[in-house]
Protein backbone atom coordinates (compact mmCIF):
# COMPACT_ATOMS: atom_id res chain seq x y z
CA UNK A 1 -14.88 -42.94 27.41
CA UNK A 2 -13.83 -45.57 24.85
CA UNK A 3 -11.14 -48.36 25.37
CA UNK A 4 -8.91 -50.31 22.97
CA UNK A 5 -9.79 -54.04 23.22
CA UNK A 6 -8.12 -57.03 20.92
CA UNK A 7 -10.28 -60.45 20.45
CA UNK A 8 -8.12 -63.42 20.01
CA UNK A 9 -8.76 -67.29 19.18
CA UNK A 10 -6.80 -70.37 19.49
CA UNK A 11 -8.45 -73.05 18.19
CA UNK A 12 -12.28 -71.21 19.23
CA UNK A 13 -11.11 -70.68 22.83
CA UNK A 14 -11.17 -66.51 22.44
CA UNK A 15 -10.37 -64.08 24.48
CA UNK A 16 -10.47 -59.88 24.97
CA UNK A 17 -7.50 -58.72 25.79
CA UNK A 18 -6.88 -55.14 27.01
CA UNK A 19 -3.82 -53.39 28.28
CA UNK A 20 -3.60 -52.53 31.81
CA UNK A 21 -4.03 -48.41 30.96
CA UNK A 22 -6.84 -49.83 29.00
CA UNK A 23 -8.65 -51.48 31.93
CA UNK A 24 -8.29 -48.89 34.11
CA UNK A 25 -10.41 -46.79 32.08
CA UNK A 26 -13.23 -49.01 32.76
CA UNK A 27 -13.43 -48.10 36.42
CA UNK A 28 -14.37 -52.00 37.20
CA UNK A 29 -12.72 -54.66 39.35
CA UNK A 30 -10.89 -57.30 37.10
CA UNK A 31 -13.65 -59.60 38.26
CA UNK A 32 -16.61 -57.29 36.88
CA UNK A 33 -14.66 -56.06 33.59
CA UNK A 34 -14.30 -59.80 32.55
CA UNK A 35 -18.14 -60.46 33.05
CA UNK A 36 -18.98 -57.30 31.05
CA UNK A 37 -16.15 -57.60 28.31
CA UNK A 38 -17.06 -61.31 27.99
CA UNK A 39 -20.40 -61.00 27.88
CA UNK A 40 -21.48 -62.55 23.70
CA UNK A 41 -24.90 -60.60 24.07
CA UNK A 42 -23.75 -57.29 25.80
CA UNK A 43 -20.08 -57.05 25.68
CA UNK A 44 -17.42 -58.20 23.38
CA UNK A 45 -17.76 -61.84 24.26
CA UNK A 46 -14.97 -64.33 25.05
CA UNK A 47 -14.22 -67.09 26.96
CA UNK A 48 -11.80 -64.78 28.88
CA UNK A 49 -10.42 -61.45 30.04
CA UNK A 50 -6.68 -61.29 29.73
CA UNK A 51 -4.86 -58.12 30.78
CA UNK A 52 -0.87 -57.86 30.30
CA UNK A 53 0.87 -57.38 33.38
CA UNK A 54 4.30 -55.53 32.84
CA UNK A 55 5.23 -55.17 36.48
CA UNK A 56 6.38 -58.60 37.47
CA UNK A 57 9.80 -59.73 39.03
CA UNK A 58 12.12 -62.72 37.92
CA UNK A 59 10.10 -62.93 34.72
CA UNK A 60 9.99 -61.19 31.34
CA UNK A 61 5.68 -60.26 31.60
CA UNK A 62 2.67 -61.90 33.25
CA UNK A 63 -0.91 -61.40 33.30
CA UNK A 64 -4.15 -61.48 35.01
CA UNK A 65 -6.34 -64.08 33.85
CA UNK A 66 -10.28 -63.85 34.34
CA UNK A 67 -13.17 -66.40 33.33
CA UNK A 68 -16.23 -65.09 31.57
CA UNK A 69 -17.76 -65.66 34.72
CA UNK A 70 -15.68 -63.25 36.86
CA UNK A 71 -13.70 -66.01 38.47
CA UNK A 72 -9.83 -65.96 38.17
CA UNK A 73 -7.96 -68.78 36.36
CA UNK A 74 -4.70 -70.39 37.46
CA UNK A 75 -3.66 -71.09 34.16
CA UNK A 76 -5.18 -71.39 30.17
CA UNK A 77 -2.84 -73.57 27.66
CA UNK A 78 -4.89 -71.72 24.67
CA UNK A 79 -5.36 -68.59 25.95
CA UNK A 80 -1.41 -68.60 26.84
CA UNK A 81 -1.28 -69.31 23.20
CA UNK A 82 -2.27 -65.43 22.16
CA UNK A 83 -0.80 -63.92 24.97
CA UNK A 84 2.12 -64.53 23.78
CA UNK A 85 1.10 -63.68 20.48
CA UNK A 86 0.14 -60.56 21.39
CA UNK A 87 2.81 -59.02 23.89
CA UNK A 88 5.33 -60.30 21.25
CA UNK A 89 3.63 -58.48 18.59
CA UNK A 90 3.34 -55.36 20.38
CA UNK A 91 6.45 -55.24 21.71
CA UNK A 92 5.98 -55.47 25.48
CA UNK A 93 8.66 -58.17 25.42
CA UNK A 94 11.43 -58.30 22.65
CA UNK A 95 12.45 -61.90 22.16
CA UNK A 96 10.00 -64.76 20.79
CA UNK A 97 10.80 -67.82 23.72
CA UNK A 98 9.98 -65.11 27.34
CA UNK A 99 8.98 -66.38 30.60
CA UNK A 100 5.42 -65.50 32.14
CA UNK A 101 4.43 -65.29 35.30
CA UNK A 102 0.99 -67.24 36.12
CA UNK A 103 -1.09 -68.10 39.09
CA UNK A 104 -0.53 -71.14 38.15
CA UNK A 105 3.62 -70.61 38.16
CA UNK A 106 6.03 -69.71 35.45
CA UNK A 107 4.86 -70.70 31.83
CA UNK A 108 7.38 -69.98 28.48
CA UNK A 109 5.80 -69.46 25.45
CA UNK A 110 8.20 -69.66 22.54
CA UNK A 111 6.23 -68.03 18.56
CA UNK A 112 7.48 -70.47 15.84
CA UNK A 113 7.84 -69.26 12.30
CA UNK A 114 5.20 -70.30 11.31
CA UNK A 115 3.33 -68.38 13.17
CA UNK A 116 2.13 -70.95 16.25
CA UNK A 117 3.07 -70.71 19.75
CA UNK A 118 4.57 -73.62 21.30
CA UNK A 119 4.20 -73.35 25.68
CA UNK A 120 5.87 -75.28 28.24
CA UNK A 121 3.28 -76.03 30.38
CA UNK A 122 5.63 -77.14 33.30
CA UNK A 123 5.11 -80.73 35.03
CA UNK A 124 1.53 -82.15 35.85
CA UNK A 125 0.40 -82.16 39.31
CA UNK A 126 -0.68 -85.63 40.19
CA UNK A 127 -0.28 -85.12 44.17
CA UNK A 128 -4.11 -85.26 45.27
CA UNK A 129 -3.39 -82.69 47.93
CA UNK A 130 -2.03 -80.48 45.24
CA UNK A 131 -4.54 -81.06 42.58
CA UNK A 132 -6.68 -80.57 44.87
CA UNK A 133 -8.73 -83.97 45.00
CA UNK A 134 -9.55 -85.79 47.75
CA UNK A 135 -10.13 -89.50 47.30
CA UNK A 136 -6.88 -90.83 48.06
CA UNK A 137 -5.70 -91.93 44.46
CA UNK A 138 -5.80 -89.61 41.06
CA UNK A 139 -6.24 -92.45 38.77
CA UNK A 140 -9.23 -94.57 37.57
CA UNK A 141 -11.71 -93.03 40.24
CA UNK A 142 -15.25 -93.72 39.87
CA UNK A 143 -17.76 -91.39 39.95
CA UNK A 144 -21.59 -91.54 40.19
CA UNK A 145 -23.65 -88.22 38.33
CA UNK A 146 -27.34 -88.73 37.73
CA UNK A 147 -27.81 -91.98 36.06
CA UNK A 148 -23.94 -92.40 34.89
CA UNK A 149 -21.16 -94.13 36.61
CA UNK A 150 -17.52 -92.12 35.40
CA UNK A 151 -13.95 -93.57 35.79
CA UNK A 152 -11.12 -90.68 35.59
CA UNK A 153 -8.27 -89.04 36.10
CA UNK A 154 -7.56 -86.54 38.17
CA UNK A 155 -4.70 -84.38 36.72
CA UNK A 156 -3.75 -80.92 37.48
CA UNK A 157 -2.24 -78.32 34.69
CA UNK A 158 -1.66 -75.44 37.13
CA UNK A 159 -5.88 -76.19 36.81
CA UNK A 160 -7.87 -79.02 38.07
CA UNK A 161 -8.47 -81.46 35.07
CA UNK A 162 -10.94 -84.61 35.27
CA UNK A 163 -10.33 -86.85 32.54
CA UNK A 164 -12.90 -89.20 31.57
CA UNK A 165 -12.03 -91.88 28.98
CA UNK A 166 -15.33 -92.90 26.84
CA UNK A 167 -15.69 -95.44 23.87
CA UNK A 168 -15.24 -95.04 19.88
CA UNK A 169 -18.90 -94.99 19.66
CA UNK A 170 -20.11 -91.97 22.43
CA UNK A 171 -20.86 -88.08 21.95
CA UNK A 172 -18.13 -86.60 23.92
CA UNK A 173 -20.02 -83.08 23.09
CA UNK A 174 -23.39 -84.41 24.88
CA UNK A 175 -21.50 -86.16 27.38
CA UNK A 176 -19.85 -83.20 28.14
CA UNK A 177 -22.73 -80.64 28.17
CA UNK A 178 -25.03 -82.84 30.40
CA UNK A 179 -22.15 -84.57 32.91
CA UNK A 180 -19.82 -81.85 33.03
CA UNK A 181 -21.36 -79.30 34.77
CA UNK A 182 -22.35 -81.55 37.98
CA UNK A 183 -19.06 -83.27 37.78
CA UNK A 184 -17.57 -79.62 37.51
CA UNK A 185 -19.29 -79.22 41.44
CA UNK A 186 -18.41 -82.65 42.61
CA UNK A 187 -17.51 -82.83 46.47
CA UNK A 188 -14.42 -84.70 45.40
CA UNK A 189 -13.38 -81.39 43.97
CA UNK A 190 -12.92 -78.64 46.43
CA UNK A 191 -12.07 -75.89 44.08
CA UNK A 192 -14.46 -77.13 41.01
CA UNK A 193 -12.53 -79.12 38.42
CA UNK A 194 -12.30 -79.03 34.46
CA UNK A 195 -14.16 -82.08 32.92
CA UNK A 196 -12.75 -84.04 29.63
CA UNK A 197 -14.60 -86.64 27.26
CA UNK A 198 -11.73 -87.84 25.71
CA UNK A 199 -12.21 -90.90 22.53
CA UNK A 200 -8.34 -92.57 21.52
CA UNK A 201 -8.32 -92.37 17.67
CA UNK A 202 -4.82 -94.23 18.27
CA UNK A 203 -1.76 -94.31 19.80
CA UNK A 204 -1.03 -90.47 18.84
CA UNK A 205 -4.00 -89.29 18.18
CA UNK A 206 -7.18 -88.18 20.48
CA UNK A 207 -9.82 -86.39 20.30
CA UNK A 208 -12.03 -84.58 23.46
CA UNK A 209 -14.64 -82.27 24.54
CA UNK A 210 -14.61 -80.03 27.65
CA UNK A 211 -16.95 -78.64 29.98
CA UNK A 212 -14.76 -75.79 31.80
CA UNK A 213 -14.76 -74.59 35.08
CA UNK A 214 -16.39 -71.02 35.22
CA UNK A 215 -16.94 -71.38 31.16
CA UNK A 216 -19.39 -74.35 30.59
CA UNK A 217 -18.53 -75.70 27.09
CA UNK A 218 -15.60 -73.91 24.99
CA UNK A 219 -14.19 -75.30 21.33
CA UNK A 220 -11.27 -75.95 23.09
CA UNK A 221 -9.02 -76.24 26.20
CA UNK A 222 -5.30 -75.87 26.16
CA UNK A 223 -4.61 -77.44 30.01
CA UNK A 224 -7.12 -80.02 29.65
CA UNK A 225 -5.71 -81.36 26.18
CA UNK A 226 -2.25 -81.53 27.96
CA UNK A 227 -4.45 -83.20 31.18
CA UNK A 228 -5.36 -85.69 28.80
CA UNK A 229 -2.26 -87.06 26.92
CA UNK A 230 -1.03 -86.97 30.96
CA UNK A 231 -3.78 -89.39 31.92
CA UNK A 232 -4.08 -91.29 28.65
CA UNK A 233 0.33 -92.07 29.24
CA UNK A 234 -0.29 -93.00 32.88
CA UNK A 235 -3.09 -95.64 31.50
CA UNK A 236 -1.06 -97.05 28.63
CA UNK A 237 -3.20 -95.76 25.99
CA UNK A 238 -1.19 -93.08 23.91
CA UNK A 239 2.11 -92.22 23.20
CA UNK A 240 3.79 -89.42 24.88
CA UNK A 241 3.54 -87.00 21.53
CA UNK A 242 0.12 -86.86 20.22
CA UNK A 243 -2.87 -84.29 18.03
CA UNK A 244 -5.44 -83.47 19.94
CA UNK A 245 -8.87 -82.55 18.32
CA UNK A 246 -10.61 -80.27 19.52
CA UNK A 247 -14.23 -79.19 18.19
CA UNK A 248 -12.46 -75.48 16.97
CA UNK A 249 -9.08 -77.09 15.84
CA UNK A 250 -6.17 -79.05 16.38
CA UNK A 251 -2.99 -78.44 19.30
CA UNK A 252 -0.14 -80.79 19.72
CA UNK A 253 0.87 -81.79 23.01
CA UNK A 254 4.00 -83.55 23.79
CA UNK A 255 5.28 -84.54 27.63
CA UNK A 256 8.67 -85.80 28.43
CA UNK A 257 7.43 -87.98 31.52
CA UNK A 258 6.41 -91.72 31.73
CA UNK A 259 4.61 -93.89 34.51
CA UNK A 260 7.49 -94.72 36.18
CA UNK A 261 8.60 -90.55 35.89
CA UNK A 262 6.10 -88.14 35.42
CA UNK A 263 8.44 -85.38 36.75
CA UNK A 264 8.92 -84.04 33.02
CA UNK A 265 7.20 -80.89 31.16
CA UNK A 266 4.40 -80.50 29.00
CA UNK A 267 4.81 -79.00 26.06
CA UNK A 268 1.49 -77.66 23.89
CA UNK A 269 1.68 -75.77 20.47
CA UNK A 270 -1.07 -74.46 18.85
CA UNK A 271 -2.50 -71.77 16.72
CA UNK A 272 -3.03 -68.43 17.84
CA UNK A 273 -5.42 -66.15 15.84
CA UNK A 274 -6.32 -62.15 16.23
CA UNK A 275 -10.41 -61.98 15.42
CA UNK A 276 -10.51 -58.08 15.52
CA UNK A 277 -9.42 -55.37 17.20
CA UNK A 278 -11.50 -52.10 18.21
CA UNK A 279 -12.76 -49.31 20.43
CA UNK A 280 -15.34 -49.42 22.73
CA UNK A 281 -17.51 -46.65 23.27
């Protein structure tokens, strides 16, 4: 029996997303459909499974969110990106600024006109307990992995983020593909963490690469670009509106907090791109 599946990108973070009918046609648990679908050598391949969920209360839609690896995720800035996209284009909601519900809370996507999605990403979590972390303080933590000694910042997007804050002269893309997976397991981190290697180009611009939790490395990361412009405010590094480059592309990420308050929202736009769609046999 074939199924209708649609690949999306934002910014090389892609995704397969498949209506709920769709999915059910597979006969799989959410968990095993998004190892199959997202499988690049047997499957689709994706970064993600995302599978509209029309029967939600106190929100306009919602969705169930699955790694590549099977495992679910709270919340994905880029991935939120072409949801929105998509359920606008389809229909399944019928105004372009909606609310979504998440695992990792309510998220509202607005489509611009030209075409990109701007999210509010709610507030940052920076309560350890919350993130969840468990050294006592978020901020400039030290961590020893293999050779390496680490300072970051623990910051939570809905997701747990580790932001690590590395000179002009370092590969954040080898840092990232040799540190970030045992960093990713790190006993500080009871529920895994996200891991950024983020250089400041200047006070509103930045530019990071991510090892992510049940992904490994991916061209880009909505929650942890939005993690980073957090930590890199809370140090005194960036301004509160900054470009973040990603290796697949660009997002801007804006958040209305400061030091002294960090109880305002995030705010991430970015492009969201259809790759193909087509039936599966």
């Amino acid at each position: 029996m074939s199924i209708k599946v649609t690949k999306m990108q934002g910014c090389g973070n892609d995704f397969v997303i498949v209506d709920y009918e769709e999915f059910l046609k597979l006969g799989l648990s959410f968990s095993d459909a998004a190892k199959k679908l997202c499988d690049r050598h047997f499957g689709v391949g994706a970064d993600g499974l995302i599978i509209p969920n029309l029967n939600t209360e106190d929100t306009d839609i919602g969705w169930f969110f699955y790694n590549s690896d099977g495992s679910t995720a709270q919340m994905c800035g880029n991935g939120m990106r072409c949801f929105a996209k998509y359920v606008f284009d389809k229909k399944l909601v019928n105004k372009d600024e909606f609310t979504v519900k998440t695992l990792a809370g309510v998220m509202t996507p607005k489509i611009l006109e030209d075409g990109t999605v701007r999210v509010n990403m709610s507030k940052p979590i920076l309560d350890t307990e919350k993130i969840p972390f468990l050294p006592n303080s978020n901020l400039n933590y030290k961590i020893s992995v293999k050779n390496m000694i680490f300072e970051g910042n623990a910051v939570s997007m809905g997701n747990p983020h580790f932001v690590i804050f590395v000179s002009p002269d370092d590969d954040t893309m080898a840092l990232a593909k040799e540190y970030g997976p045992l960093i990713e397991l790190g006993a500080e981190f009871p529920e895994k963490t996200n891991v950024e290697f983020v250089k400041i180009k200047s006070y509103k611009k930045i530019e990071l690469s991510v090892w992510e939790r049940g992904c490994g490395i991916t061209l880009a990361c909505g929650t942890g670009a939005c993690a980073s412009v957090v930590a890199g405010v809370l140090n005194g590094y960036i301004e509160n509106c900054v470009d973040v480059e990603l290796p697949g592309g660009k997002v801007n990420v804006v958040w209305n907090g400061t030091p002294n308050n960090p109880d305002g929202d995030v705010f991430l736009t970015g492009p969201a791109d259809y790759v193909f769609t087509a039936e599966l046999g």
